[in-house]
C-alpha atoms as a PDB file:
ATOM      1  CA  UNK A   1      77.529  81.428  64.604  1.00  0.00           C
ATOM      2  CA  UNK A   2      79.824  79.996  67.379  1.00  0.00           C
ATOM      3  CA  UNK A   3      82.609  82.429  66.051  1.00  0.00           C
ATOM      4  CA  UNK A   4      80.583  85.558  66.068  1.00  0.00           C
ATOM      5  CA  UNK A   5      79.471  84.459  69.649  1.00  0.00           C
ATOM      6  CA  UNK A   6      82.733  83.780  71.001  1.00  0.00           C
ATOM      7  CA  UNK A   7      83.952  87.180  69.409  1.00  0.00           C
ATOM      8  CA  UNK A   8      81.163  89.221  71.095  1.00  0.00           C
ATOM      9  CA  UNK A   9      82.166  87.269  74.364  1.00  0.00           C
ATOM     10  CA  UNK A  10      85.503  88.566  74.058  1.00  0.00           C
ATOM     11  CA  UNK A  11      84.841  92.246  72.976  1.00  0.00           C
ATOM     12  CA  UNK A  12      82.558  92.495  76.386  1.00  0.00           C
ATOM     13  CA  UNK A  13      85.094  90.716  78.563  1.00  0.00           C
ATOM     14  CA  UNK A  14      87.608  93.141  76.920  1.00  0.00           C
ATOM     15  CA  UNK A  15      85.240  96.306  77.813  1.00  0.00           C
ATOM     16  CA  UNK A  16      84.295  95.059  81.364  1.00  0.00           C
ATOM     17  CA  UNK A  17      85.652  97.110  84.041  1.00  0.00           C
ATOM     18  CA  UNK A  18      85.602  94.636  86.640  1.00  0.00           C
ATOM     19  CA  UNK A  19      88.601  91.876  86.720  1.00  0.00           C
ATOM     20  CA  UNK A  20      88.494  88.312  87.318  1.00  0.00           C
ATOM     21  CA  UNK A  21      89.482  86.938  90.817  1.00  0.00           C
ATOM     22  CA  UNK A  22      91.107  83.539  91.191  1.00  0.00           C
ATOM     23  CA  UNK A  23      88.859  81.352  93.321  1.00  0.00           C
ATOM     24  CA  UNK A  24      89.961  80.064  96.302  1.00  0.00           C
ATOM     25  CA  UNK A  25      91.146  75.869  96.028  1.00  0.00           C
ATOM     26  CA  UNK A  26      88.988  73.411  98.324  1.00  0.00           C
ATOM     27  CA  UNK A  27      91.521  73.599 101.137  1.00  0.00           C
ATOM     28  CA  UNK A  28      91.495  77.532 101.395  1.00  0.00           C
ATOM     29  CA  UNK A  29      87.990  77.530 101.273  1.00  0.00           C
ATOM     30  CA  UNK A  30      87.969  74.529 103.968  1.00  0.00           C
ATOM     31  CA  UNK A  31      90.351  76.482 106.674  1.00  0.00           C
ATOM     32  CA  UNK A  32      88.282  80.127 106.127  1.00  0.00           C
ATOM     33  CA  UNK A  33      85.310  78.106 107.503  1.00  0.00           C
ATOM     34  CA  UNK A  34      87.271  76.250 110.159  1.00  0.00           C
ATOM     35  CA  UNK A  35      88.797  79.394 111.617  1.00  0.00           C
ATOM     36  CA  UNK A  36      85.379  81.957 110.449  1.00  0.00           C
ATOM     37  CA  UNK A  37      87.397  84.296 107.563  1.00  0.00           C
ATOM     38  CA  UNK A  38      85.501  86.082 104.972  1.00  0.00           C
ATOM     39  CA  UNK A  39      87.109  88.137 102.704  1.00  0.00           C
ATOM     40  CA  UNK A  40      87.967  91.851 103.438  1.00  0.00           C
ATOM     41  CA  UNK A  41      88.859  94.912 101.719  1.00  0.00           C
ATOM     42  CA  UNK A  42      91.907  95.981 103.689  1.00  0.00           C
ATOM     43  CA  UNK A  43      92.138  99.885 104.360  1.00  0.00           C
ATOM     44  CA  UNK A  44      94.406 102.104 102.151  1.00  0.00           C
ATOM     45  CA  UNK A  45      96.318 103.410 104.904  1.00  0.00           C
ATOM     46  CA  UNK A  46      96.960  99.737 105.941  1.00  0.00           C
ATOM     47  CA  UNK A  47      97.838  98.836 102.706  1.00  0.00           C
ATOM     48  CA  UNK A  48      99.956 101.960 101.947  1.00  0.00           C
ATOM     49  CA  UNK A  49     101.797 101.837 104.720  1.00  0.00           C
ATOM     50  CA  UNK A  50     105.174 100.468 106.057  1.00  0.00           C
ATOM     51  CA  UNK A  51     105.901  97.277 108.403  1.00  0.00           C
ATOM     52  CA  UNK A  52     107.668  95.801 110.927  1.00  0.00           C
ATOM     53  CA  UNK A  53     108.102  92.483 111.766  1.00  0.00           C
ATOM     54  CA  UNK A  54     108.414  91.179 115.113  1.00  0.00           C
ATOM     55  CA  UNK A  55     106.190  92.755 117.449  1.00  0.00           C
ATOM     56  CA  UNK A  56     109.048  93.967 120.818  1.00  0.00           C
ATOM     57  CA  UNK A  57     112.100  94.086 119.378  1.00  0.00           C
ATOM     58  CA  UNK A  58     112.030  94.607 115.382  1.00  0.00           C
ATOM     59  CA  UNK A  59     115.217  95.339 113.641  1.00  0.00           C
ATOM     60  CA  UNK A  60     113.775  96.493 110.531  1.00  0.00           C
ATOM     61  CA  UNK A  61     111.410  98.464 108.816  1.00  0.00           C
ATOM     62  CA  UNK A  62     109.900  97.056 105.973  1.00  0.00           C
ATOM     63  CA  UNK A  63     108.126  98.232 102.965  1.00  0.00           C
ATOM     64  CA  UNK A  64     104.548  98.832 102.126  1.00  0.00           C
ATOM     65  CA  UNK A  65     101.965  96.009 103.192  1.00  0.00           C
ATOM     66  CA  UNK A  66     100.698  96.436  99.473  1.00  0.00           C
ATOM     67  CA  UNK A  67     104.728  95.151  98.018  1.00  0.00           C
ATOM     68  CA  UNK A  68     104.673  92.659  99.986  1.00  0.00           C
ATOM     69  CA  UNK A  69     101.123  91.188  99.274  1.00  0.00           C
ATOM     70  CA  UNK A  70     102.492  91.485  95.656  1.00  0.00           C
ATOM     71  CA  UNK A  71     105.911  90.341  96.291  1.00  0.00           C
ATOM     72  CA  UNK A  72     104.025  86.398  97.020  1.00  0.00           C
ATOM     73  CA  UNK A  73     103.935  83.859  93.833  1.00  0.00           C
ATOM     74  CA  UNK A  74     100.483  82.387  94.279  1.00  0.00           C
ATOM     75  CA  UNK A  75      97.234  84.061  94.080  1.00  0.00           C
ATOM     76  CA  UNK A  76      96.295  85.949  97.357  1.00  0.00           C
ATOM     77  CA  UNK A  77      93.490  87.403  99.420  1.00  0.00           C
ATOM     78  CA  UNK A  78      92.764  89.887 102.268  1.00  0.00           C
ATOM     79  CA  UNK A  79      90.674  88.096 104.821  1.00  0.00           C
ATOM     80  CA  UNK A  80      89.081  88.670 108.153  1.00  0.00           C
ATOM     81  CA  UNK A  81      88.260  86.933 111.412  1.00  0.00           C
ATOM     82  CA  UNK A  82      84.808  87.011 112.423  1.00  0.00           C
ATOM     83  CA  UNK A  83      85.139  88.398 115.627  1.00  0.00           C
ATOM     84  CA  UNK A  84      87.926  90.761 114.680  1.00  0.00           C
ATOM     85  CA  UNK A  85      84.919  92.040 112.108  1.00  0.00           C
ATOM     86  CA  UNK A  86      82.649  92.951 115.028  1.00  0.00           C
ATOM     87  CA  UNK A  87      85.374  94.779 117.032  1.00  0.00           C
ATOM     88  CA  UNK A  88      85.354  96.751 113.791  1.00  0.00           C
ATOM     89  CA  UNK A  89      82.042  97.065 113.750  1.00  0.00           C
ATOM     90  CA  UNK A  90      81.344  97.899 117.453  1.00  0.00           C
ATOM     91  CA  UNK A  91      84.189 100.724 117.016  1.00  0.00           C
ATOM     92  CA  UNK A  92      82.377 102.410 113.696  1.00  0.00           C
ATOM     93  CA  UNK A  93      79.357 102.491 115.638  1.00  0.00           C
ATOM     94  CA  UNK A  94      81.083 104.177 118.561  1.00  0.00           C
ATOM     95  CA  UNK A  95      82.931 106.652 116.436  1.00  0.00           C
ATOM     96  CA  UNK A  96      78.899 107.562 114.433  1.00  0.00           C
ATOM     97  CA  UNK A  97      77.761 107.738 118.035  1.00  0.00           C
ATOM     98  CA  UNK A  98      80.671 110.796 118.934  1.00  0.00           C
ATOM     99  CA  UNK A  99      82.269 108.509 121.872  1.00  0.00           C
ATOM    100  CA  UNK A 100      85.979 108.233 121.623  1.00  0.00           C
ATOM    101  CA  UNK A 101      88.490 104.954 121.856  1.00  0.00           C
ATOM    102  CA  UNK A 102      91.563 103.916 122.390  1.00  0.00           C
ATOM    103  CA  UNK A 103      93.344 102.759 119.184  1.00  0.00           C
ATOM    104  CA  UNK A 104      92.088  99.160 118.470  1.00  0.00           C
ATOM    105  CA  UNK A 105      94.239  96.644 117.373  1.00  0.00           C
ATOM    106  CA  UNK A 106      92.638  94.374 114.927  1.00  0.00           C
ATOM    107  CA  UNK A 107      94.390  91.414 112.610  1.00  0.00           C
ATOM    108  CA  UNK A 108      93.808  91.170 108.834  1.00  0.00           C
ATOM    109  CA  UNK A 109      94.939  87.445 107.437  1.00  0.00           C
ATOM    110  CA  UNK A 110      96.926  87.473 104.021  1.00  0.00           C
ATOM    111  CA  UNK A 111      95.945  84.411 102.161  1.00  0.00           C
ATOM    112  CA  UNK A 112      98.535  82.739  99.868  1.00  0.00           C
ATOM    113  CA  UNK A 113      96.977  80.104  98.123  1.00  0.00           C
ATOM    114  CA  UNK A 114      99.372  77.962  96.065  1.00  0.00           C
ATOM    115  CA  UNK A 115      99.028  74.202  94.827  1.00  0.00           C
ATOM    116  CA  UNK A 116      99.771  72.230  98.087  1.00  0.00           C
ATOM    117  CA  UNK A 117     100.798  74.992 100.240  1.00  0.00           C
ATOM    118  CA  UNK A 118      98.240  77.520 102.067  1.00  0.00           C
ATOM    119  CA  UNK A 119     100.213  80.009 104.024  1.00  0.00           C
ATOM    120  CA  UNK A 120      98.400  82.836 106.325  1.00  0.00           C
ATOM    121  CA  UNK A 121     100.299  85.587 107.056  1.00  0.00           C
ATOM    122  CA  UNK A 122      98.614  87.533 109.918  1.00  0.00           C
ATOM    123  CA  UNK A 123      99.127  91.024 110.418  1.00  0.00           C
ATOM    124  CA  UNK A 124      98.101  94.146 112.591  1.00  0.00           C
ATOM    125  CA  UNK A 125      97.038  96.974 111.408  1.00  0.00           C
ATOM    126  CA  UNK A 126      98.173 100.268 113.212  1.00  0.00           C
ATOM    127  CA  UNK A 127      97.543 102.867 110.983  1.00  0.00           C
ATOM    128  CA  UNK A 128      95.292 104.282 113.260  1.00  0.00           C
ATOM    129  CA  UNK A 129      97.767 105.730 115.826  1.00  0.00           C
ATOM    130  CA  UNK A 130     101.502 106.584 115.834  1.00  0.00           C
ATOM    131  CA  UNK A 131     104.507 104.523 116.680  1.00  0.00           C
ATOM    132  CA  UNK A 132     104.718 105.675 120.097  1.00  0.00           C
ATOM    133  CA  UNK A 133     101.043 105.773 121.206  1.00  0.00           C
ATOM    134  CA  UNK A 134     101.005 101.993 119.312  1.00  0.00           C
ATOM    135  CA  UNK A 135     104.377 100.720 121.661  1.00  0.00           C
ATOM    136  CA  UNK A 136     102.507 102.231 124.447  1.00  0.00           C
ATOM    137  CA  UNK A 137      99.134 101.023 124.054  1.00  0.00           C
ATOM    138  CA  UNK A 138     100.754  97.798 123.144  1.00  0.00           C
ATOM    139  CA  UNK A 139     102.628  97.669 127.052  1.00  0.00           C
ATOM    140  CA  UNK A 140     100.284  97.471 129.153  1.00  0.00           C
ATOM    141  CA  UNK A 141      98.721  93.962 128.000  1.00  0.00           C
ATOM    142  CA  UNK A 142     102.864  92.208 128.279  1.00  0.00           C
ATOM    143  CA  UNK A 143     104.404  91.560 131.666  1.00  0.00           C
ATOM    144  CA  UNK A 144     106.198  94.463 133.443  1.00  0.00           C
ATOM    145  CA  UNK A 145     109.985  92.713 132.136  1.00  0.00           C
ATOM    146  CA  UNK A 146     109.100  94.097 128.477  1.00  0.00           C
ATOM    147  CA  UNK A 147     109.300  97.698 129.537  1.00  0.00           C
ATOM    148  CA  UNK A 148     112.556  98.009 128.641  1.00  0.00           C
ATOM    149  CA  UNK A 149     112.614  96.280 125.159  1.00  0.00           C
ATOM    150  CA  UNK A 150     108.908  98.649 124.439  1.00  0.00           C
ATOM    151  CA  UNK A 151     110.618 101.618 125.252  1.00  0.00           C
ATOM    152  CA  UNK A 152     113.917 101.051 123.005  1.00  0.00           C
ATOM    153  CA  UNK A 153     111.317  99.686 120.624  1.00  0.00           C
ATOM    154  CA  UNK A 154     109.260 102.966 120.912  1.00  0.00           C
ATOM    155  CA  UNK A 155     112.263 105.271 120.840  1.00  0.00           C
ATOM    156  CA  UNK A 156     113.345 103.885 117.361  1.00  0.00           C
ATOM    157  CA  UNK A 157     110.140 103.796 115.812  1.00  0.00           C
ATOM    158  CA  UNK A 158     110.086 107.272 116.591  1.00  0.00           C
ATOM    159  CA  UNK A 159     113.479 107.840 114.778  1.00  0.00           C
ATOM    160  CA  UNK A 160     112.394 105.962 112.108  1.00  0.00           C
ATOM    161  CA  UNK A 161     109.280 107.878 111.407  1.00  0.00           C
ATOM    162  CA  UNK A 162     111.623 111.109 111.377  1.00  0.00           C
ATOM    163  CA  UNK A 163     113.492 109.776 109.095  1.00  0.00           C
ATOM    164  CA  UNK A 164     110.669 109.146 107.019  1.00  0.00           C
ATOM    165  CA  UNK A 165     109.441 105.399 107.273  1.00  0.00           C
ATOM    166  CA  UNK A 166     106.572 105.561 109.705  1.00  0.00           C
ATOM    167  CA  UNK A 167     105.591 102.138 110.789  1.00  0.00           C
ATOM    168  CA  UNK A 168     101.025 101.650 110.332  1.00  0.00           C
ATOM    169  CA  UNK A 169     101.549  97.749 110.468  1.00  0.00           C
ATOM    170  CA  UNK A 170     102.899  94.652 111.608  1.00  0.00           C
ATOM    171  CA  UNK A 171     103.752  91.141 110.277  1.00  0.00           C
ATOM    172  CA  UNK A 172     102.422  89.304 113.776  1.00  0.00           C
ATOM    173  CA  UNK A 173     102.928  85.517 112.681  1.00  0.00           C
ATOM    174  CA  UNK A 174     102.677  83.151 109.855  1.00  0.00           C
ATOM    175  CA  UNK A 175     100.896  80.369 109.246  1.00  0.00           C
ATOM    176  CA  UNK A 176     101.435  77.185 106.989  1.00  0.00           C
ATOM    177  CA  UNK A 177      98.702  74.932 106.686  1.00  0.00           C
ATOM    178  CA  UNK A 178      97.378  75.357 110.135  1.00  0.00           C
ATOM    179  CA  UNK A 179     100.544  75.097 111.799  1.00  0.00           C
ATOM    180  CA  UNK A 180     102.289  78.094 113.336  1.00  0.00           C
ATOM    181  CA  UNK A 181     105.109  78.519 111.923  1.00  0.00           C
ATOM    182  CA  UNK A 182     108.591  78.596 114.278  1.00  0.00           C
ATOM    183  CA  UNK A 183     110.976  80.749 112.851  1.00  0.00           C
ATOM    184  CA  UNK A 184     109.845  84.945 113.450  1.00  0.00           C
ATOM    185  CA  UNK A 185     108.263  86.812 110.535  1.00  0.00           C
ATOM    186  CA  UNK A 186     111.285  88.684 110.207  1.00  0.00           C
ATOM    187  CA  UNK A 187     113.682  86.299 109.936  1.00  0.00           C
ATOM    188  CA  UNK A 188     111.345  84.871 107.051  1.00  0.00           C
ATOM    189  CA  UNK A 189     111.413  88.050 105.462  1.00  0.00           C
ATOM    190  CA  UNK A 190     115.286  88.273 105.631  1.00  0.00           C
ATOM    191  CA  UNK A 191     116.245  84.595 104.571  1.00  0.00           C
ATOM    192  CA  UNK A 192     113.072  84.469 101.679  1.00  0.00           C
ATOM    193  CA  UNK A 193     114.554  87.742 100.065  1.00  0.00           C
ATOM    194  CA  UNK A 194     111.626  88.968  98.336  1.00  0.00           C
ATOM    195  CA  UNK A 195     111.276  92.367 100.795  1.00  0.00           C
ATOM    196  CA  UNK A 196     114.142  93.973 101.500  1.00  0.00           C
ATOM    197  CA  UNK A 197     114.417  95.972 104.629  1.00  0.00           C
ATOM    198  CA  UNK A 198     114.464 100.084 103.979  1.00  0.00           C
ATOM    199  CA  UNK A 199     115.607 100.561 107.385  1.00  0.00           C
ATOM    200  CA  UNK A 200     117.691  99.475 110.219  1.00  0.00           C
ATOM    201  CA  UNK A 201     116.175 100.262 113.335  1.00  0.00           C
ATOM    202  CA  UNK A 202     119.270  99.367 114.956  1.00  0.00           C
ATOM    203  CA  UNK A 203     121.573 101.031 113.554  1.00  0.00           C
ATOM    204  CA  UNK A 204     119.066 104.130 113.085  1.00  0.00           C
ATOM    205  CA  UNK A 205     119.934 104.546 109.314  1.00  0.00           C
ATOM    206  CA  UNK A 206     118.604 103.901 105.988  1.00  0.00           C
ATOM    207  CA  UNK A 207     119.449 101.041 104.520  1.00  0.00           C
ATOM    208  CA  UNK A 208     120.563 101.065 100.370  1.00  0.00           C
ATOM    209  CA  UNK A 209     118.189  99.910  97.879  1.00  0.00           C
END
């Protein structure tokens, strides 16, 4: 009787369409409430898209958002401040009302949740606007001193997107267990290995796979 029952429990799991998700450990679930993250389903065109990773002067472009959520060894989720959520929110209900914005800037929070060690990595999505309207959207809210580095910034992006790597996101910051984390994203990203650049934004070139 057990057998049959354990068979039939199989044959359903095997037919079910929907697939199990790893649940979060005690300290994951422990930080989300500290810092008010729920899970999120991050957009397609977020996902999909290619990123930098330092937010005035990047030196590469990166792959899709998508490789590198499946480039990480632990189990990971999309996740969402609370606020952030209503900016979302607000901006839908703008957009269903016929009023226009500017591009909003919103953060999406890549869990990595491995025995020991939670790591956040925090990025922007900017799928909603180009490279150029992003760089200068971006200006105005930095000092006056950061003109310069936006504009060579903006200039390459552009090149880049020519080329055929358009930029929809950013790799802001990361996290590890609460504590900001010292060295850039991008020098993570270099030294760790497990994205390699597609681009040099310096040198205005693709780079070899």
């Amino acid at each position: 009787m057990v057998r049959c029952f354990f068979a039939l429990f199989l044959a359903l799991l095997a037919t079910c369409p929907c697939s199990l998700a790893a649940a979060a450990s005690e300290p994951a679930q422990q930080l989300r409430a500290q810092n008010g993250l729920s899970e999120y389903t991050a957009p397609e065109a977020f996902l999909l898209g290619n990123f930098v990773a330092d937010e005035v002067e990047p030196r590469y472009v990166f792959g899709k958002v998508k490789d590198f959520a499946t480039s990480r060894s632990c189990p990971v989720a999309w996740l969402i401040e609370a606020a952030e959520k209503k900016r979302l929110d607000d901006a839908s209900a703008l957009a269903a009302a016929g009023k226009s914005a500017a591009p909003l800037e919103y953060s999406l929070v890549l869990e990595e949740d491995c025995p020991g060690r939670l790591t956040h990595y925090v990025f922007i999505d900017r799928s909603q606007a180009n490279s150029a309207q992003w760089m200068d959207w971006e200006r105005q809210f930095h000092k006056s001193k950061t003109d310069g580095q936006y504009t060579q910034a903006k200039d390459k992006l552009e090149k880049a997107e020519q080329s055929g790597f358009p930029v929809s996101a950013e790799l802001r910051f990361i996290e590890s267990g609460g504590e900001l984390q010292l060295q850039t994203p991008e020098d993570f990203l270099t030294r760790e290995g497990k994205m390699a650049p597609l681009y040099d934004l310096s040198q205005g070139q693709v780079l070899a796979k």
